[in-house]
N, C-alpha and C. Protein backbone atom coordinates (compact mmCIF):
# COMPACT_ATOMS: atom_id res chain seq x y z
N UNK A 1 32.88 -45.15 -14.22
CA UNK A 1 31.86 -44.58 -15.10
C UNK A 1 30.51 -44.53 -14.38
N UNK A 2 30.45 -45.78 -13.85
CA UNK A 2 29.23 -45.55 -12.85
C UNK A 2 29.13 -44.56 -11.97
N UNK A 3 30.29 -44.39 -10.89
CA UNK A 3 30.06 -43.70 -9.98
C UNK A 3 30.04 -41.94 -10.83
N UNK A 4 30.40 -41.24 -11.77
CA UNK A 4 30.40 -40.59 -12.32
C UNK A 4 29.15 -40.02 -12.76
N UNK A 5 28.24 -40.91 -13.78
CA UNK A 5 26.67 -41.06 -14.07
C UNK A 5 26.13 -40.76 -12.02
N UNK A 6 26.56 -41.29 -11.18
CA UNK A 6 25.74 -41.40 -10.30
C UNK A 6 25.97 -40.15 -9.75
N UNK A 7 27.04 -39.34 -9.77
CA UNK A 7 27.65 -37.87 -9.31
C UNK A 7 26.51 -36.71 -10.26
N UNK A 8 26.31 -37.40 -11.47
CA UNK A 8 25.97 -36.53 -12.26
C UNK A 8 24.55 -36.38 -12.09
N UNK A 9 24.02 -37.53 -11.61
CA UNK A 9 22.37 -37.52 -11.35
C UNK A 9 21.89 -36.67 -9.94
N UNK A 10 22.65 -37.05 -9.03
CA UNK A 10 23.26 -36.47 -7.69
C UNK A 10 23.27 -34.99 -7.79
N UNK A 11 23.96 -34.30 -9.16
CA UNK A 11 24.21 -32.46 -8.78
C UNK A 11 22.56 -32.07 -9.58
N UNK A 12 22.03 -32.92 -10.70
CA UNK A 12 20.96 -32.17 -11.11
C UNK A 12 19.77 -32.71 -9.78
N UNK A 13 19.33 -33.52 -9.00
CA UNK A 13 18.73 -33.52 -8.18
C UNK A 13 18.85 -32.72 -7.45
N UNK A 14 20.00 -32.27 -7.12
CA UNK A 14 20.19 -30.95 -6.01
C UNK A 14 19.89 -30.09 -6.77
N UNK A 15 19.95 -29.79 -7.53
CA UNK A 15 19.67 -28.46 -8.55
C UNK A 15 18.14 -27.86 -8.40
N UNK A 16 17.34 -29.06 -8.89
CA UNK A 16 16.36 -29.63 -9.13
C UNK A 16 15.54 -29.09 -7.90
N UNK A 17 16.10 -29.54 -6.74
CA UNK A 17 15.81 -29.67 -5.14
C UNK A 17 15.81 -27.34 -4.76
N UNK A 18 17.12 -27.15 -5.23
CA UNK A 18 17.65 -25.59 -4.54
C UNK A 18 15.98 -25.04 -5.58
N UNK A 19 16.15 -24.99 -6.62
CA UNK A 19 14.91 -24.63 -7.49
C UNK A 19 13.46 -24.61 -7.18
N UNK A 20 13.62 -25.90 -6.16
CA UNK A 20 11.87 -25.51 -5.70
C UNK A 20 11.91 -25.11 -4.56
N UNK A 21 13.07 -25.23 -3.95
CA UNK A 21 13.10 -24.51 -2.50
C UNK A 21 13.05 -22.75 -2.56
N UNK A 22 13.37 -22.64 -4.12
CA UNK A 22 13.54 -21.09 -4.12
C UNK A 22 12.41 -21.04 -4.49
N UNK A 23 11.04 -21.63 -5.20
CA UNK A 23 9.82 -21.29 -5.01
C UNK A 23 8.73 -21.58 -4.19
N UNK A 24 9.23 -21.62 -3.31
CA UNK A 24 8.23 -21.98 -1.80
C UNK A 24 8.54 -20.66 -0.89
N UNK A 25 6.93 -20.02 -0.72
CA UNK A 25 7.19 -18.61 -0.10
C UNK A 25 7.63 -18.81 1.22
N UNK A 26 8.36 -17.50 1.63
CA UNK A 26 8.90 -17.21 2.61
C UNK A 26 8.06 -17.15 3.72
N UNK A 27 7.68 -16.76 4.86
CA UNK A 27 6.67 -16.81 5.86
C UNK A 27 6.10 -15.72 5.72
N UNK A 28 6.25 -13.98 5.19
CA UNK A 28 5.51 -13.03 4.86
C UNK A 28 4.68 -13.27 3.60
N UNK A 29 4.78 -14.59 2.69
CA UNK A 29 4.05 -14.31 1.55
C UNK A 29 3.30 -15.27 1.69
N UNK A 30 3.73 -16.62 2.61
CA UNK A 30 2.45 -17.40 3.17
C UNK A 30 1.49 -16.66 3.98
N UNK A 31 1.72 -15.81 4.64
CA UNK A 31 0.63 -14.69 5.21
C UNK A 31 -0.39 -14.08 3.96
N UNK A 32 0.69 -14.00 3.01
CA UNK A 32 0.15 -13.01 2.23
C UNK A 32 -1.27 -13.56 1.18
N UNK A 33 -1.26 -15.11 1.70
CA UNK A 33 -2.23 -15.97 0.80
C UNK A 33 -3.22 -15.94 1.78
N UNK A 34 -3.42 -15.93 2.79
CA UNK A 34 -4.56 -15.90 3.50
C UNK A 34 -5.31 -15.35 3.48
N UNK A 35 -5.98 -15.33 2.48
CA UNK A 35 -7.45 -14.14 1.63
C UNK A 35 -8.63 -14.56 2.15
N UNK A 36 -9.24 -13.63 2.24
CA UNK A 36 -10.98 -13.88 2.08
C UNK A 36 -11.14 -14.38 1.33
N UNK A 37 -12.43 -15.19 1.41
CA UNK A 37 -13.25 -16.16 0.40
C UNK A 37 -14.42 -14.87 -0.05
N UNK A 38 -14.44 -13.90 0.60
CA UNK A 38 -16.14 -13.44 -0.07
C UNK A 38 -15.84 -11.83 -0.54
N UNK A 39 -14.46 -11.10 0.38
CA UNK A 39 -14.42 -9.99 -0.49
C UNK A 39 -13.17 -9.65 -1.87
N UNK A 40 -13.65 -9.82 -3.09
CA UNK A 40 -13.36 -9.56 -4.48
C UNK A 40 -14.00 -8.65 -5.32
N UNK A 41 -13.37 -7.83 -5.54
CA UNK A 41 -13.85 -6.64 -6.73
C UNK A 41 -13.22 -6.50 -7.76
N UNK A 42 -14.21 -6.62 -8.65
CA UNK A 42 -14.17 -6.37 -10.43
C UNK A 42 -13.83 -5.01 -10.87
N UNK A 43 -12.14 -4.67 -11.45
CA UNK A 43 -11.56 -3.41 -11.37
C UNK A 43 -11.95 -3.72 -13.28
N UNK A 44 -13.27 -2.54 -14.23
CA UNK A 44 -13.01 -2.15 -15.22
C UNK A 44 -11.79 -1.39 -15.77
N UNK A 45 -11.15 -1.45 -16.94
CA UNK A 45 -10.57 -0.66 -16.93
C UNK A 45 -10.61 -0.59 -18.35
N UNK A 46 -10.21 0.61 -19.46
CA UNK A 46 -10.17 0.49 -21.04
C UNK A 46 -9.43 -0.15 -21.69
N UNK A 47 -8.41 -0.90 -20.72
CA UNK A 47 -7.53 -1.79 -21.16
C UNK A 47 -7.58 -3.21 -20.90
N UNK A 48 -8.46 -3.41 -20.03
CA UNK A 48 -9.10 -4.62 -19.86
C UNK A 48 -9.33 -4.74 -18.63
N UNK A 49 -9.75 -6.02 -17.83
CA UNK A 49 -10.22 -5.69 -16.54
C UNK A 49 -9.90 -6.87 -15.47
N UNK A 50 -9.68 -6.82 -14.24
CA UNK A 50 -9.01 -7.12 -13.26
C UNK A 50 -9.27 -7.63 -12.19
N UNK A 51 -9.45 -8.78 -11.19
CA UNK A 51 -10.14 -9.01 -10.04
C UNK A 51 -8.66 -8.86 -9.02
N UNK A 52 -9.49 -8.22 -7.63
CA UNK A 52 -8.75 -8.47 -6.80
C UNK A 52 -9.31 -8.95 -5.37
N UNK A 53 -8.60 -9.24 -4.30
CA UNK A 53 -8.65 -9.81 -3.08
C UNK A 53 -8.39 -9.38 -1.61
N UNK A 54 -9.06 -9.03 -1.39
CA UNK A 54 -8.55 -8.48 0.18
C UNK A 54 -8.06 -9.37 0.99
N UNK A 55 -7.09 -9.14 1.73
CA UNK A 55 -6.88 -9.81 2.69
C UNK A 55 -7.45 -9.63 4.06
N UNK A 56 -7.83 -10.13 5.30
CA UNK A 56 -9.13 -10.71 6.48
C UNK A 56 -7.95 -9.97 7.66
N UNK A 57 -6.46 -10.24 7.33
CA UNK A 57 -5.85 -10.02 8.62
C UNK A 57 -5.52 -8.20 8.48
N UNK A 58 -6.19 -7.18 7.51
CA UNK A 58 -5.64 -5.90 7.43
C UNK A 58 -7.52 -5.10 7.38
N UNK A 59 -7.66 -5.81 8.82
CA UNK A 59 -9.73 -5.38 8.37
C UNK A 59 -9.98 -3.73 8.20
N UNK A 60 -8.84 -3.17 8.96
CA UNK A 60 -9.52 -1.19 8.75
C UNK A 60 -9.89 -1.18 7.25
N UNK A 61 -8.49 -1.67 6.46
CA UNK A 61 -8.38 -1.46 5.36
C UNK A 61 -9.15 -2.01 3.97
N UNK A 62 -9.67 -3.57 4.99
CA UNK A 62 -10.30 -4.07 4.28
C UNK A 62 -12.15 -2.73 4.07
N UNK A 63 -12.47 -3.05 5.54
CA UNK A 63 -13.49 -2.32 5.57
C UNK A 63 -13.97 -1.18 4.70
N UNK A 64 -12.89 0.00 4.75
CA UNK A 64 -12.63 0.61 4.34
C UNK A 64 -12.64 0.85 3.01
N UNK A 65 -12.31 -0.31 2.40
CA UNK A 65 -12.14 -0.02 0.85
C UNK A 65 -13.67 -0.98 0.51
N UNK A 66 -14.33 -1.65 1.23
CA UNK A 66 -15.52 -2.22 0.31
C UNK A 66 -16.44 -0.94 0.81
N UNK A 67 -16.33 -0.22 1.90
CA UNK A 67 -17.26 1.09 2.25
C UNK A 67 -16.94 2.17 1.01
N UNK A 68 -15.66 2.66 0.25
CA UNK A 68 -15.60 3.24 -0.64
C UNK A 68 -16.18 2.64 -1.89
N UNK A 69 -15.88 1.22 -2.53
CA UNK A 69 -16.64 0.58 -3.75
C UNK A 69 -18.39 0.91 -3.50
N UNK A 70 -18.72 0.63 -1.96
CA UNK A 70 -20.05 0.68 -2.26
C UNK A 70 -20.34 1.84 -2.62
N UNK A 71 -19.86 3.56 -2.04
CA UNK A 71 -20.65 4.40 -1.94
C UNK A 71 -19.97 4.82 -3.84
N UNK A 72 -18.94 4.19 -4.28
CA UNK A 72 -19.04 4.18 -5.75
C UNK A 72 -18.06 5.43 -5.80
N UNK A 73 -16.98 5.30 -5.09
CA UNK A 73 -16.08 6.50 -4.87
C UNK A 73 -15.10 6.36 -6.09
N UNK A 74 -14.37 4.77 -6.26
CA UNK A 74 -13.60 5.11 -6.96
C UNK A 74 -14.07 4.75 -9.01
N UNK A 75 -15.23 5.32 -8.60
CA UNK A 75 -15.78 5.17 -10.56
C UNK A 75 -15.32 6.54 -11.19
N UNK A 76 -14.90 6.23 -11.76
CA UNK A 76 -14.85 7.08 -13.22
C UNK A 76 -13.65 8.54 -12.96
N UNK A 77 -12.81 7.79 -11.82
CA UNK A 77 -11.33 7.88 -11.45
C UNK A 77 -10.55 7.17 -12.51
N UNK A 78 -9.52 8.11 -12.61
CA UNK A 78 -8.16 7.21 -13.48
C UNK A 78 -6.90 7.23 -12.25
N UNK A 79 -6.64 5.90 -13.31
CA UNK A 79 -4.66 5.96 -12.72
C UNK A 79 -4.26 7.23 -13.19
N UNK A 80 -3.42 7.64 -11.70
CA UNK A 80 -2.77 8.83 -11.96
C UNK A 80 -1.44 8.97 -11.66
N UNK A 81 -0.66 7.51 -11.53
CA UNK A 81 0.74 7.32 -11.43
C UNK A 81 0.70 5.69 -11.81
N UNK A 82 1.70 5.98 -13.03
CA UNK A 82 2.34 5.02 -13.55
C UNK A 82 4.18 4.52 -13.55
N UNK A 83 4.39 4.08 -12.77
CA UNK A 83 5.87 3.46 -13.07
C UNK A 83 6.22 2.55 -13.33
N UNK A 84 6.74 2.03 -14.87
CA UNK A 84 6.82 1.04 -15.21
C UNK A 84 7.88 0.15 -14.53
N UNK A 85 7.17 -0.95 -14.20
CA UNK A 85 8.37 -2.03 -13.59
C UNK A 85 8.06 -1.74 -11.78
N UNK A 86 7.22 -1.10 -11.53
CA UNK A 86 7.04 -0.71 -10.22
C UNK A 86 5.82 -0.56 -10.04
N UNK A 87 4.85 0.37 -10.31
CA UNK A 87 3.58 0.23 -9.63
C UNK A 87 2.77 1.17 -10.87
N UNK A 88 1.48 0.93 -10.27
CA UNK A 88 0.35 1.97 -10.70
C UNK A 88 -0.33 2.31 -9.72
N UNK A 89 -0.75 3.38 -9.68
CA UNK A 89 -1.64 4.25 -8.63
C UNK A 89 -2.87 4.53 -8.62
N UNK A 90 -3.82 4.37 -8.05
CA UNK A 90 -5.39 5.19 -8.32
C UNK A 90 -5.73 5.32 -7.18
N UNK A 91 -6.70 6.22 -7.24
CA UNK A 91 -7.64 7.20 -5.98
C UNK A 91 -7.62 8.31 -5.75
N UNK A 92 -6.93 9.13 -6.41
CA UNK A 92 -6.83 10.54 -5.82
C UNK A 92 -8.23 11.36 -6.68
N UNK A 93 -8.89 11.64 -5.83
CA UNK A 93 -9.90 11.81 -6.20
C UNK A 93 -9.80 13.64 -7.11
N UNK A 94 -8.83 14.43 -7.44
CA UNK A 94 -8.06 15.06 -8.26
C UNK A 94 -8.33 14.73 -9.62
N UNK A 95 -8.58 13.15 -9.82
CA UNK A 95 -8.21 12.97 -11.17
C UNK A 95 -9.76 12.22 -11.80
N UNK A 96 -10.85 12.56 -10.52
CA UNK A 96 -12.14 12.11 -11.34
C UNK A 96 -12.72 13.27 -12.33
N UNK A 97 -13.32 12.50 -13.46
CA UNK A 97 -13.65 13.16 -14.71
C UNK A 97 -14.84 14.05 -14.54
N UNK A 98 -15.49 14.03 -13.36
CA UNK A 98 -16.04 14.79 -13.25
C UNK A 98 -16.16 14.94 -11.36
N UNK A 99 -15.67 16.27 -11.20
CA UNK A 99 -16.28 16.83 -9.86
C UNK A 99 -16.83 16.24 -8.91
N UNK A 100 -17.09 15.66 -8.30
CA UNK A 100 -18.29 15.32 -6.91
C UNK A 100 -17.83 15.40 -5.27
N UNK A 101 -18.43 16.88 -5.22
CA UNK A 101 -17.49 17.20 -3.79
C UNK A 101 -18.32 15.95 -2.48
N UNK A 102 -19.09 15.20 -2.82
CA UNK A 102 -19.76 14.32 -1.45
C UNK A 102 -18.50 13.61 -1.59
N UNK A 103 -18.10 12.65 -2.84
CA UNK A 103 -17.01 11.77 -2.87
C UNK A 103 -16.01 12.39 -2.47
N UNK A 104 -15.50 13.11 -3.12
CA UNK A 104 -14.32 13.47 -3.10
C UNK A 104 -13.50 14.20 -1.47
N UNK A 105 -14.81 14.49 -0.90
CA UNK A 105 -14.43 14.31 0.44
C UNK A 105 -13.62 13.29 1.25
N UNK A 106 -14.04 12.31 0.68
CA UNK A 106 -13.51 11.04 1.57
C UNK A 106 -11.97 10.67 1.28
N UNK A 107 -11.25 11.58 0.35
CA UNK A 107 -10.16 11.65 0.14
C UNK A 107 -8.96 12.22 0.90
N UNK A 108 -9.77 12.97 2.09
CA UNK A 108 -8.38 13.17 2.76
C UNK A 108 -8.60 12.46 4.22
N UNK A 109 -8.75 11.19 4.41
CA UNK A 109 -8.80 10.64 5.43
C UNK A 109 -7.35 9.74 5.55
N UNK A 110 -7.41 9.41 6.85
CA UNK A 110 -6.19 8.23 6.72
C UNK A 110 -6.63 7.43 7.75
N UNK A 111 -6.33 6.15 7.67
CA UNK A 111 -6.07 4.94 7.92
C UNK A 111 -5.04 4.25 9.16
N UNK A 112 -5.01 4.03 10.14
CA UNK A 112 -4.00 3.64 10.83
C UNK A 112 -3.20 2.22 10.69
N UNK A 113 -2.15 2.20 10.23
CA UNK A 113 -1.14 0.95 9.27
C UNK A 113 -1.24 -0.43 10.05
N UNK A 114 -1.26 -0.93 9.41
CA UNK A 114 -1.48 -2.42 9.37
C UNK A 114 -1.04 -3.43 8.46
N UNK A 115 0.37 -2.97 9.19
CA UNK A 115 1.79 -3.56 8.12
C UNK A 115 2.68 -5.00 8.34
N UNK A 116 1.92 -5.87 7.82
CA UNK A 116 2.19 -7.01 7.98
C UNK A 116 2.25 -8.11 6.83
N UNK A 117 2.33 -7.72 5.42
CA UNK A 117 2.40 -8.45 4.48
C UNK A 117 3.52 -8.37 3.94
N UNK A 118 4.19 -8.44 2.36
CA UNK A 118 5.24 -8.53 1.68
C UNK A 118 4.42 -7.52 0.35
N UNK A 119 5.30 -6.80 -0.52
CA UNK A 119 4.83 -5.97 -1.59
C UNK A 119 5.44 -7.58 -2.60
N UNK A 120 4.71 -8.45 -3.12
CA UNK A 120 4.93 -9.13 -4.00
C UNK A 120 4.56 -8.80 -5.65
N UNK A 121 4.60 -9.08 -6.99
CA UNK A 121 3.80 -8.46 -7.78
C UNK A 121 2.63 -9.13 -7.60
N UNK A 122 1.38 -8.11 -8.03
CA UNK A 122 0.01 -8.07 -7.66
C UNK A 122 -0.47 -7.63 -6.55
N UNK A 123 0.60 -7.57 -5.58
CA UNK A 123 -0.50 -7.69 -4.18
C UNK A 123 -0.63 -5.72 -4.52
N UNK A 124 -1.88 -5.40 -3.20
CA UNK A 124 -2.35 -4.04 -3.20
C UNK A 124 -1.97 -3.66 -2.09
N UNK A 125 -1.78 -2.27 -2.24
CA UNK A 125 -1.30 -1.68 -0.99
C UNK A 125 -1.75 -0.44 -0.82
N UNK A 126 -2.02 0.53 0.22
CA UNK A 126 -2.00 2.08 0.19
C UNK A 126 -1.16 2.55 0.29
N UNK A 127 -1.61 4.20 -0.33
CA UNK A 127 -0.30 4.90 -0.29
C UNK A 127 -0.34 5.54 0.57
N UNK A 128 0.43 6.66 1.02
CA UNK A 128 0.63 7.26 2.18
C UNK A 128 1.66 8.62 2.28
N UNK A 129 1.50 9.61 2.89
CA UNK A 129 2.28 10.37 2.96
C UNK A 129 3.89 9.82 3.32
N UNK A 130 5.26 10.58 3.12
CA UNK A 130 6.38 10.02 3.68
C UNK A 130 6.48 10.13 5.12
N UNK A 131 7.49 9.42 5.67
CA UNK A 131 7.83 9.45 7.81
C UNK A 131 7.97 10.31 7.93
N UNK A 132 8.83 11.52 7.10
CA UNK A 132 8.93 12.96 7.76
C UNK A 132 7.71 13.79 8.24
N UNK A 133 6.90 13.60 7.29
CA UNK A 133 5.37 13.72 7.37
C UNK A 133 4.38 13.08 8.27
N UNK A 134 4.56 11.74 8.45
CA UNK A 134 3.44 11.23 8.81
C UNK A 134 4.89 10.04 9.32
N UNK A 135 5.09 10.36 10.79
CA UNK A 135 5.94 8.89 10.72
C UNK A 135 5.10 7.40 11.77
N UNK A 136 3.96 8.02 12.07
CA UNK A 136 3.16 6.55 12.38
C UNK A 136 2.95 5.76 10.97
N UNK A 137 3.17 6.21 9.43
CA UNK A 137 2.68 5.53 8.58
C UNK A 137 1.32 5.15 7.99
N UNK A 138 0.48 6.20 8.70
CA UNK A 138 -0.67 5.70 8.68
C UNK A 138 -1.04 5.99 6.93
N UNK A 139 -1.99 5.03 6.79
CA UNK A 139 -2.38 4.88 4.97
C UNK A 139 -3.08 6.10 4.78
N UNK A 140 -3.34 6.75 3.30
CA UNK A 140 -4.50 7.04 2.49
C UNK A 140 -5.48 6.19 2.94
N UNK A 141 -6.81 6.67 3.08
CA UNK A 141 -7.78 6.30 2.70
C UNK A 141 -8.16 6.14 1.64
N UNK A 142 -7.89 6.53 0.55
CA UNK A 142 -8.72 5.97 -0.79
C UNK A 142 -7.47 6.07 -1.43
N UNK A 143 -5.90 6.33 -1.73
CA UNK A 143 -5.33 6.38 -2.73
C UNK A 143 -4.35 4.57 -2.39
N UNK A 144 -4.46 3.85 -3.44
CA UNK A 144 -4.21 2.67 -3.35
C UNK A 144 -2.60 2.53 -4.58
N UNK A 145 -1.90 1.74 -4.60
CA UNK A 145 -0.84 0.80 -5.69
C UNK A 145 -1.24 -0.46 -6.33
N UNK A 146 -0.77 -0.95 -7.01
CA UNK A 146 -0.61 -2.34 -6.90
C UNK A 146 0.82 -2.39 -7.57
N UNK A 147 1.58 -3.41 -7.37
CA UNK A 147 2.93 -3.95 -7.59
C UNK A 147 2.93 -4.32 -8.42
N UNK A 148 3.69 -3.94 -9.80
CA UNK A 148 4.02 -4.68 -11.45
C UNK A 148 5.25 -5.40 -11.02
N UNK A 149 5.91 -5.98 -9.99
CA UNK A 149 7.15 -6.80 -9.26
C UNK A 149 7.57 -6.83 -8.06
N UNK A 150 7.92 -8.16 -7.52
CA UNK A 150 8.11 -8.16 -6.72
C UNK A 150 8.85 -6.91 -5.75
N UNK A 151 8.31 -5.79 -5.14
CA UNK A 151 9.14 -4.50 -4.12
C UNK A 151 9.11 -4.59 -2.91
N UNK A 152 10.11 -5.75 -3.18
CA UNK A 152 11.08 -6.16 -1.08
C UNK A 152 10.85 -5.12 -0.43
N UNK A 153 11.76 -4.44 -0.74
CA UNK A 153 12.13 -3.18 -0.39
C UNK A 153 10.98 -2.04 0.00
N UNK A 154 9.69 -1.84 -0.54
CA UNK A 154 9.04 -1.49 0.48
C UNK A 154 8.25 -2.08 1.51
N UNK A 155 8.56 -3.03 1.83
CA UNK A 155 8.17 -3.93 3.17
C UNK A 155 8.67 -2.96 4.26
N UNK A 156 7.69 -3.39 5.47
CA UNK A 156 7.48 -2.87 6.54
C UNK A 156 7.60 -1.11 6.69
N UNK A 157 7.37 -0.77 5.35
CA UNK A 157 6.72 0.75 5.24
C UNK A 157 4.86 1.28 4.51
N UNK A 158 4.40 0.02 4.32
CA UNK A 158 3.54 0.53 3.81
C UNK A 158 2.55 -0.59 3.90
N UNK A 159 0.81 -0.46 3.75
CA UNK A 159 0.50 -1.61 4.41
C UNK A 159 -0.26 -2.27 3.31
N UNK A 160 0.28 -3.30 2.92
CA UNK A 160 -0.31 -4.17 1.92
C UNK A 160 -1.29 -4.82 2.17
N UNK A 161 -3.10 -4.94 1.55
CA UNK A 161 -4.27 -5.33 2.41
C UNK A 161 -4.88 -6.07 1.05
N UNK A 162 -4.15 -6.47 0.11
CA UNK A 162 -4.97 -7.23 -0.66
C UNK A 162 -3.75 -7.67 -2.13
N UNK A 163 -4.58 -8.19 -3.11
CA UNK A 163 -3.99 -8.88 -4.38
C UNK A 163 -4.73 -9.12 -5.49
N UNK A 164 -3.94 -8.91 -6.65
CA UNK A 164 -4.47 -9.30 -8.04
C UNK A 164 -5.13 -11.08 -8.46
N UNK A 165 -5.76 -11.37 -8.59
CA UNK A 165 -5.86 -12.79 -8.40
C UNK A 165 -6.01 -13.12 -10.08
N UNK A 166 -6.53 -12.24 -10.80
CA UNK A 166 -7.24 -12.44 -11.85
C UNK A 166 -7.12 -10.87 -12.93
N UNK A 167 -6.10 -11.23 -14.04
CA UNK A 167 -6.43 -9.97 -15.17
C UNK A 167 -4.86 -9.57 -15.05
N UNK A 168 -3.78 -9.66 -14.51
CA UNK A 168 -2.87 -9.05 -13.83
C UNK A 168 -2.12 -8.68 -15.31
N UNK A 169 -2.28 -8.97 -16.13
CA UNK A 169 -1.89 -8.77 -17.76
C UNK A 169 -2.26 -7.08 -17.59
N UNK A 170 -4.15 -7.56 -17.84
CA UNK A 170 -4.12 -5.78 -17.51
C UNK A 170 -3.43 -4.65 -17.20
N UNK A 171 -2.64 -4.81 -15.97
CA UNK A 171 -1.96 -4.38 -15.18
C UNK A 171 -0.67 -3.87 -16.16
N UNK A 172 -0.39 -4.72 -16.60
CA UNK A 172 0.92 -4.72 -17.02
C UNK A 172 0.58 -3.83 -18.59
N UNK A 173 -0.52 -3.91 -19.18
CA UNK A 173 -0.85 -2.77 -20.52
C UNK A 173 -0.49 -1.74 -19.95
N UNK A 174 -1.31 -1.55 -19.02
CA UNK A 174 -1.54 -0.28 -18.27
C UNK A 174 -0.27 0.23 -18.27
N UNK A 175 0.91 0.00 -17.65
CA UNK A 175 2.24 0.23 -17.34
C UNK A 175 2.78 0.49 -18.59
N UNK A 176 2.33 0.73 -19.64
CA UNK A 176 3.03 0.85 -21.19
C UNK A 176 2.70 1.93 -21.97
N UNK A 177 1.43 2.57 -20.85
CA UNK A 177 1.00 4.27 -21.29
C UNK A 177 2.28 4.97 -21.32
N UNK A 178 2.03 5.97 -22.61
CA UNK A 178 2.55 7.36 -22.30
C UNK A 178 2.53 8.00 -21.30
N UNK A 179 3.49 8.45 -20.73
CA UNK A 179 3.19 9.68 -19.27
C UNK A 179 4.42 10.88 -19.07
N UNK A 180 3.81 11.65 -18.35
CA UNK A 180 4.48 12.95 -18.15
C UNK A 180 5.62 12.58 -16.89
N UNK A 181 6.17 13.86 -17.52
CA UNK A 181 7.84 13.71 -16.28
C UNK A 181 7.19 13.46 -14.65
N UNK A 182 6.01 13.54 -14.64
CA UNK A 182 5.58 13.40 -13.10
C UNK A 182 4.88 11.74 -13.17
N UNK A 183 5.26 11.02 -14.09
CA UNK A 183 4.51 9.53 -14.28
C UNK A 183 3.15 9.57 -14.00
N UNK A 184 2.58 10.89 -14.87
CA UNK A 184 1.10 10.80 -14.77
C UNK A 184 0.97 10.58 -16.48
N UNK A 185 0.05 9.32 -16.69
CA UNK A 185 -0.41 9.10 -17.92
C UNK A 185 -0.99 10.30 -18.64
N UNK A 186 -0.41 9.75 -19.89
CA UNK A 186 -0.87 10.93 -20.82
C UNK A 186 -2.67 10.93 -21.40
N UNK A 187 -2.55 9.50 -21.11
CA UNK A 187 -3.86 8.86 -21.54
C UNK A 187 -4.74 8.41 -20.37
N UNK A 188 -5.62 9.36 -20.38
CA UNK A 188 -6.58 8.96 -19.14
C UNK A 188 -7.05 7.41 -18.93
N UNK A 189 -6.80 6.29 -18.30
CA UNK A 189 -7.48 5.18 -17.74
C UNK A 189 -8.23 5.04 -16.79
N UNK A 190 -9.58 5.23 -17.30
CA UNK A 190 -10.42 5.43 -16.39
C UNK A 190 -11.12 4.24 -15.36
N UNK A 191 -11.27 4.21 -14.42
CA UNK A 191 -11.65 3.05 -13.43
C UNK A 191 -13.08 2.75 -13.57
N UNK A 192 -13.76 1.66 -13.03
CA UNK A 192 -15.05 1.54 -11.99
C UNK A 192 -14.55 -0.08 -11.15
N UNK A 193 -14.95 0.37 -9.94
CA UNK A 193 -14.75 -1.34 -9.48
C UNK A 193 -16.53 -1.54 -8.61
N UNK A 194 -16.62 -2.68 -9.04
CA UNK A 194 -17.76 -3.00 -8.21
C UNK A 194 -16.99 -4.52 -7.65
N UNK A 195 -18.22 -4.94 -6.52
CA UNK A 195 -17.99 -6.18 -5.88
C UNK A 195 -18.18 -7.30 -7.05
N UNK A 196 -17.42 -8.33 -6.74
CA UNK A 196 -17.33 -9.67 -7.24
C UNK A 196 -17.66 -10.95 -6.92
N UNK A 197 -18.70 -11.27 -7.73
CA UNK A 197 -18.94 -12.86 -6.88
C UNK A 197 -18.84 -13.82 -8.05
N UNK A 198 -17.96 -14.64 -7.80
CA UNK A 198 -17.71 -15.87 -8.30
C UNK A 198 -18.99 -16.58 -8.52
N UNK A 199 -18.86 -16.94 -9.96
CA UNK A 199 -20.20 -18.16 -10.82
C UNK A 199 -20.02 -19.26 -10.61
């Protein structure tokens, strides 16, 4: 009876043991924590609102995207691809509510990839034309994702340069719009992000 009780304590410790071993990240998502301390931006949105994080080791991209917040590129832009269980989209500067050809210039630039993270949910990524197209991979400049789940599977195609830290609920309203056969919301969600500094 003893040794039995002692078999039995024995399989839930291992249990116990496989369970936290399955939540201890892999070596792409310990990368993937290595954030800046100083760049964070405050994503408004009508559904509520969102902080995120750049990551230090993807700097074009980092650069890049606090040079667009400043010059105030992506305000009063909406998400213009929604897939639930997969991502949301913003930047295409197509879908700002009003016109501004200075901004909207900066929309057809690209980025040279700097693909070294994991698509976990939250983290951010750019988008990008497909390899047939573009097979260096190089990013959008201004059209960005973020991940509503973990997407293995686009690892080492696309370059993930930041994360949700804060609001990620948001995220997930968002994903519950109405949208057209092209997963463009029916309901405009309109953006502003400015920089973030912690109180």
């Amino acid at each position: 009876m003893r040794c039995l009780a002692y078999l039995i304590l024995l399989f839930q410790v291992w249990g116990l043991l496989g369970c936290v071993k399955r939540g201890i990240p892999d070596g792409a998502q310990t990368d993937s924590l290595r954030v800046s301390t100083r760049s964070k931006f405050l994503v408004e949105t009508p559904k509520g609102n969102f902080i995120i994080e750049l990551f230090d080791d993807t700097p074009t991209h980092k650069r890049n995207f606090e040079m667009l917040v400043e010059r105030g590129y992506y305000n009063d832009l909406a998400f213009h691809r929604v897939v639930p269980e997969l991502i949301v989209q913003a930047g295409d500067s197509r879908f700002r509510s009003t016109p501004n050809p200075s901004l909207d210039s900066l929309d057809n630039r690209t980025l040279p990839a700097e693909i070294k993270h994991s698509h976990f949910r939250g983290t951010v990524a750019a988008a990008r034309k497909d390899d047939k197209e573009n097979p260096q991979r190089a990013s959008s400049a201004s059209q960005f994702y973020i991940n509503l789940n973990d997407n293995r599977f686009y690892d080492g195609s696309y370059t993930v340069f930041g994360r949700v830290v804060a609001g990620i609920e948001t995220l997930d309203k968002i994903a519950k719009v109405e949208r057209d056969v092209y997963n463009v919301p029916l309901e405009r969600i309109w953006i502003k992000i400015y920089p973030y500094a912690e109180k």
